[in-house]
C-alpha atoms as a PDB file:
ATOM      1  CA  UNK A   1     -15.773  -3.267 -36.096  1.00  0.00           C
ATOM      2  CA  UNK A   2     -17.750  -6.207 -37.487  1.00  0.00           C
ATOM      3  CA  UNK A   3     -17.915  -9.366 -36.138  1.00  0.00           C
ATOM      4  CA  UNK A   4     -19.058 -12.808 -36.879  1.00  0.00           C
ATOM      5  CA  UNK A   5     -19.133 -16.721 -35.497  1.00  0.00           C
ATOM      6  CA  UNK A   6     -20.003 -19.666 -38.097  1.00  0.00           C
ATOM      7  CA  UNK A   7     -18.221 -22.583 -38.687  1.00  0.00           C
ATOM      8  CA  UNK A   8     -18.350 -22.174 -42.935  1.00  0.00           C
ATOM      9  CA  UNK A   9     -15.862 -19.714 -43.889  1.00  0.00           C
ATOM     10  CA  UNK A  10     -17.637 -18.967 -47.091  1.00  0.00           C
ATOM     11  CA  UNK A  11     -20.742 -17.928 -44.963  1.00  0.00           C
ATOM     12  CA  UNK A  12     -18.317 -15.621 -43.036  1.00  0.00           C
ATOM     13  CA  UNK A  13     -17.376 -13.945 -46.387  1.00  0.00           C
ATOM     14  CA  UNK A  14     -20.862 -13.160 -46.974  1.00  0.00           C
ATOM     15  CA  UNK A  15     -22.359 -12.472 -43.783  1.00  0.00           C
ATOM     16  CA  UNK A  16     -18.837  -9.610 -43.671  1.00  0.00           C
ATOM     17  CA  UNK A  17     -20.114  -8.536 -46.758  1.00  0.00           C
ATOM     18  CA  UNK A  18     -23.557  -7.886 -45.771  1.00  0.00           C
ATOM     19  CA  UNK A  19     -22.443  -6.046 -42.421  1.00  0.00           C
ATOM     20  CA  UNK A  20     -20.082  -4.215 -44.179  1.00  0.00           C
ATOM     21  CA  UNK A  21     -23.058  -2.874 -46.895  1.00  0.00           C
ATOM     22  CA  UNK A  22     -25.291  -1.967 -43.523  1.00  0.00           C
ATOM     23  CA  UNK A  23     -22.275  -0.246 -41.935  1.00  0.00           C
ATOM     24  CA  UNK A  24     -21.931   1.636 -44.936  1.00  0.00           C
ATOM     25  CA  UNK A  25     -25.904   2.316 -45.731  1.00  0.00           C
ATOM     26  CA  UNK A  26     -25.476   3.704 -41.877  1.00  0.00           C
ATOM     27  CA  UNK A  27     -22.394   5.914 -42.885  1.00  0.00           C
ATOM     28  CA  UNK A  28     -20.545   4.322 -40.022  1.00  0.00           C
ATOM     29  CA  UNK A  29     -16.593   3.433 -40.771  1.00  0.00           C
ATOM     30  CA  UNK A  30     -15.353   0.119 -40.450  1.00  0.00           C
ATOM     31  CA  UNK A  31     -11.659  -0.208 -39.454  1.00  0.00           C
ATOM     32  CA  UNK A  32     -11.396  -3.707 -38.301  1.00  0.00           C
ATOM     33  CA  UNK A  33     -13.244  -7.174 -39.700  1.00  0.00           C
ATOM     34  CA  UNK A  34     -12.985  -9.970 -37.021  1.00  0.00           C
ATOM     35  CA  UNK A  35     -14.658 -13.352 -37.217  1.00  0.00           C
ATOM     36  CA  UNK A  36     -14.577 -16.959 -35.886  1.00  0.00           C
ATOM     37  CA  UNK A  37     -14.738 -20.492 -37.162  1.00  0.00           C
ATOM     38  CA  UNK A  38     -16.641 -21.761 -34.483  1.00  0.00           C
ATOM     39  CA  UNK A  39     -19.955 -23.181 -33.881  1.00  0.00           C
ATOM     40  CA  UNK A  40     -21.504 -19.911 -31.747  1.00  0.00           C
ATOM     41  CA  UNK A  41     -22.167 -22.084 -28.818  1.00  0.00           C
ATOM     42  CA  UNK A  42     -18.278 -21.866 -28.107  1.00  0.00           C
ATOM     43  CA  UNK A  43     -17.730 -19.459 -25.312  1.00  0.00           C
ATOM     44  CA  UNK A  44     -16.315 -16.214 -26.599  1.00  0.00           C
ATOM     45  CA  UNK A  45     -13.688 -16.287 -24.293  1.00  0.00           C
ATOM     46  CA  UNK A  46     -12.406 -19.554 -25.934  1.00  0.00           C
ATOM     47  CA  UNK A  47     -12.685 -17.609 -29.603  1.00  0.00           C
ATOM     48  CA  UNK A  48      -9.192 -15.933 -31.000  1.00  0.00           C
ATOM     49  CA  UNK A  49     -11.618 -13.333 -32.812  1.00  0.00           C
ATOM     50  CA  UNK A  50     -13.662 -12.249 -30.116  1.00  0.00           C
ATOM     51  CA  UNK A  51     -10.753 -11.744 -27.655  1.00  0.00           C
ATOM     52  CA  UNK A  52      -9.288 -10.198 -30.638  1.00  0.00           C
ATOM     53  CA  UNK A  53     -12.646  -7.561 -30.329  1.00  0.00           C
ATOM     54  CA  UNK A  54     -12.274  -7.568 -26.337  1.00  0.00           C
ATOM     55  CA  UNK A  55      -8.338  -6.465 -26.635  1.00  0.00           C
ATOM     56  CA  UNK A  56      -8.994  -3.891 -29.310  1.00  0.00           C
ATOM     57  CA  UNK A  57     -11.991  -2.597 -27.139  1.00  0.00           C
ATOM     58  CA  UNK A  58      -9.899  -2.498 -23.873  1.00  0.00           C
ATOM     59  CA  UNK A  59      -7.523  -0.221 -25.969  1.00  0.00           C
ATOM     60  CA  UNK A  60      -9.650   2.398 -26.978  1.00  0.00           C
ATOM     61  CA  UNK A  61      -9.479   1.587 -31.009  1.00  0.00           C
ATOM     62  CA  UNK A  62     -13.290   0.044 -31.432  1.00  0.00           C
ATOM     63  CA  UNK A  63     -16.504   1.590 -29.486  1.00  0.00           C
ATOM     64  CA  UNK A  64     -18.683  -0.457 -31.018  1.00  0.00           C
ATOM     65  CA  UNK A  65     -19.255  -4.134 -33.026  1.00  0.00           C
ATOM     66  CA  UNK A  66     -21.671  -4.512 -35.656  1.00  0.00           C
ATOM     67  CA  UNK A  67     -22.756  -8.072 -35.565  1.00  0.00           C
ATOM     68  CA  UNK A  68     -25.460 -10.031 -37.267  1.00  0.00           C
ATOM     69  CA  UNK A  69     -27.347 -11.282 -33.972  1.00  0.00           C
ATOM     70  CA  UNK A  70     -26.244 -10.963 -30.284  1.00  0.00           C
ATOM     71  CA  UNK A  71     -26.396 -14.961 -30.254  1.00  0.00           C
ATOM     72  CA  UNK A  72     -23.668 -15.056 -32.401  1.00  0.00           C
ATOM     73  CA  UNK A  73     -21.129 -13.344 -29.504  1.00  0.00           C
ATOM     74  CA  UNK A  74     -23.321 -14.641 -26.447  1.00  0.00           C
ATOM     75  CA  UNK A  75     -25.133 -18.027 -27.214  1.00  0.00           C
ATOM     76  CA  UNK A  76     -27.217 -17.801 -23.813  1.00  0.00           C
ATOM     77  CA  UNK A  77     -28.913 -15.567 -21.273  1.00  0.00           C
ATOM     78  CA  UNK A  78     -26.396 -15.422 -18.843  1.00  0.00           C
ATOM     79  CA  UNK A  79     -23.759 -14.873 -21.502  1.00  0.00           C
ATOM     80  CA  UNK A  80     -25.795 -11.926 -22.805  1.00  0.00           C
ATOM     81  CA  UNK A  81     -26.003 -10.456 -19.222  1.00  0.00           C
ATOM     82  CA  UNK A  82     -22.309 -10.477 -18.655  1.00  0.00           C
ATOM     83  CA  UNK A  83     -21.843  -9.263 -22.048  1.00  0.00           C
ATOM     84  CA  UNK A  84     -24.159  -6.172 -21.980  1.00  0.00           C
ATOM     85  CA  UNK A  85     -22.074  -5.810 -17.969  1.00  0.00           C
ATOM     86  CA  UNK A  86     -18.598  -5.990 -19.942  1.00  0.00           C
ATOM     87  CA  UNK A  87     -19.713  -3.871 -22.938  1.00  0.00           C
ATOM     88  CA  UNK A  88     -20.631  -1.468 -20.509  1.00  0.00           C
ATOM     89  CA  UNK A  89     -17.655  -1.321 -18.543  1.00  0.00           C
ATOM     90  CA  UNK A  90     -15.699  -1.103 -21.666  1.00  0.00           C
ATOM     91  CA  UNK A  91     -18.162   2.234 -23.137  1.00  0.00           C
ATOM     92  CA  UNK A  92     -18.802  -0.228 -26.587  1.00  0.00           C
ATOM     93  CA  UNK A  93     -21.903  -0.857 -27.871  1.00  0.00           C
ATOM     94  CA  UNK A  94     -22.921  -3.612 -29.799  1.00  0.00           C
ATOM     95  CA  UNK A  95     -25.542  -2.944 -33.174  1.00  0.00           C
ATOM     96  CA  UNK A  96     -27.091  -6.662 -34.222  1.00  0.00           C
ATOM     97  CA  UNK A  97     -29.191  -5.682 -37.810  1.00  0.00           C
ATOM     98  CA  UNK A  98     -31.075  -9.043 -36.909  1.00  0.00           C
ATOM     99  CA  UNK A  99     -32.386  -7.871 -33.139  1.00  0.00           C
ATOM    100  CA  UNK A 100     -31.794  -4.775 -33.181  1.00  0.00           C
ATOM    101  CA  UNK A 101     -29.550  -2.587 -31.030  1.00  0.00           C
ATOM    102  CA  UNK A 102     -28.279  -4.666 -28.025  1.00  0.00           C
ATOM    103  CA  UNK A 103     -27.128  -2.240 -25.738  1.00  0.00           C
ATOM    104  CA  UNK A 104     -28.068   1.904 -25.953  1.00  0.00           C
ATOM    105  CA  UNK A 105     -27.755   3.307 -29.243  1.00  0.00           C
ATOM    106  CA  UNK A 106     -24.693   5.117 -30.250  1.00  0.00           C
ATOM    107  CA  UNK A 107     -22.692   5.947 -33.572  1.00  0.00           C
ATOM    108  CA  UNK A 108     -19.962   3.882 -34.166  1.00  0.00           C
ATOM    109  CA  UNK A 109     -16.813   6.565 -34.351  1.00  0.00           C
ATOM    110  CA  UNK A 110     -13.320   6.691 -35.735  1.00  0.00           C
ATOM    111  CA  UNK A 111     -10.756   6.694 -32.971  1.00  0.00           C
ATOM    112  CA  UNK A 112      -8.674   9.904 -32.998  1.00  0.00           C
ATOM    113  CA  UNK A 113      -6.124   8.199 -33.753  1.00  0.00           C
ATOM    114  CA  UNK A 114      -7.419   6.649 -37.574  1.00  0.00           C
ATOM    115  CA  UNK A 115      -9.224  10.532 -37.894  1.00  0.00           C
ATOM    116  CA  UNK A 116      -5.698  11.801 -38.167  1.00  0.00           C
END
């Protein structure tokens, strides 16, 4: 899944575009594209996308988010520390090409049910 949070929609379109190409250059499928037009100081629980990303998460269909920095899910410290709590509880990892891998690696995977 790739994710984003900017308040210019055409800077969405590009920033998808360039997390789709590392996705790709990875080898790593990308079944869903979610993003938010909000300033990435907005809690995520206030953002339709990112509860979109929680609900898809909670259901098994996503194990991990590729996102261009963790700042753009979690805007501060704490909000990173109950992320990386929740992302762990939930078994997804996030992949941020600007810092690196957030949480443990892993390899993004279809879900059995999309492998079909």
């Amino acid at each position: 899944m790739l994710y984003t949070c900017h308040t210019n929609s055409q800077e969405v379109a590009r920033i998808l575009v360039d997390l789709r190409g590392y996705a790709s250059a990875c080898g790593w499928p990308v079944l869903h594209e979610v993003y938010d037009l909000a300033p990435p100081a907005v809690p995520r629980c206030r953002r339709i996308g990112w509860c979109t990303v929680e609900h898809l998460a909670q259901r098994g269909e996503v194990n991990a988010v590729i996102a261009p920095a963790v700042r753009e899910i979690a805007w501060t410290k704490s909000e990173q520390i109950t992320l990386r709590a929740w992302l762990l509880g939930a078994a997804v990892c996030v992949l941020c090409p600007q810092d690196g891998l957030f949480q443990p690696a892993c390899t993004p995977v279809r879900p059995k049910e999309a492998q079909a």
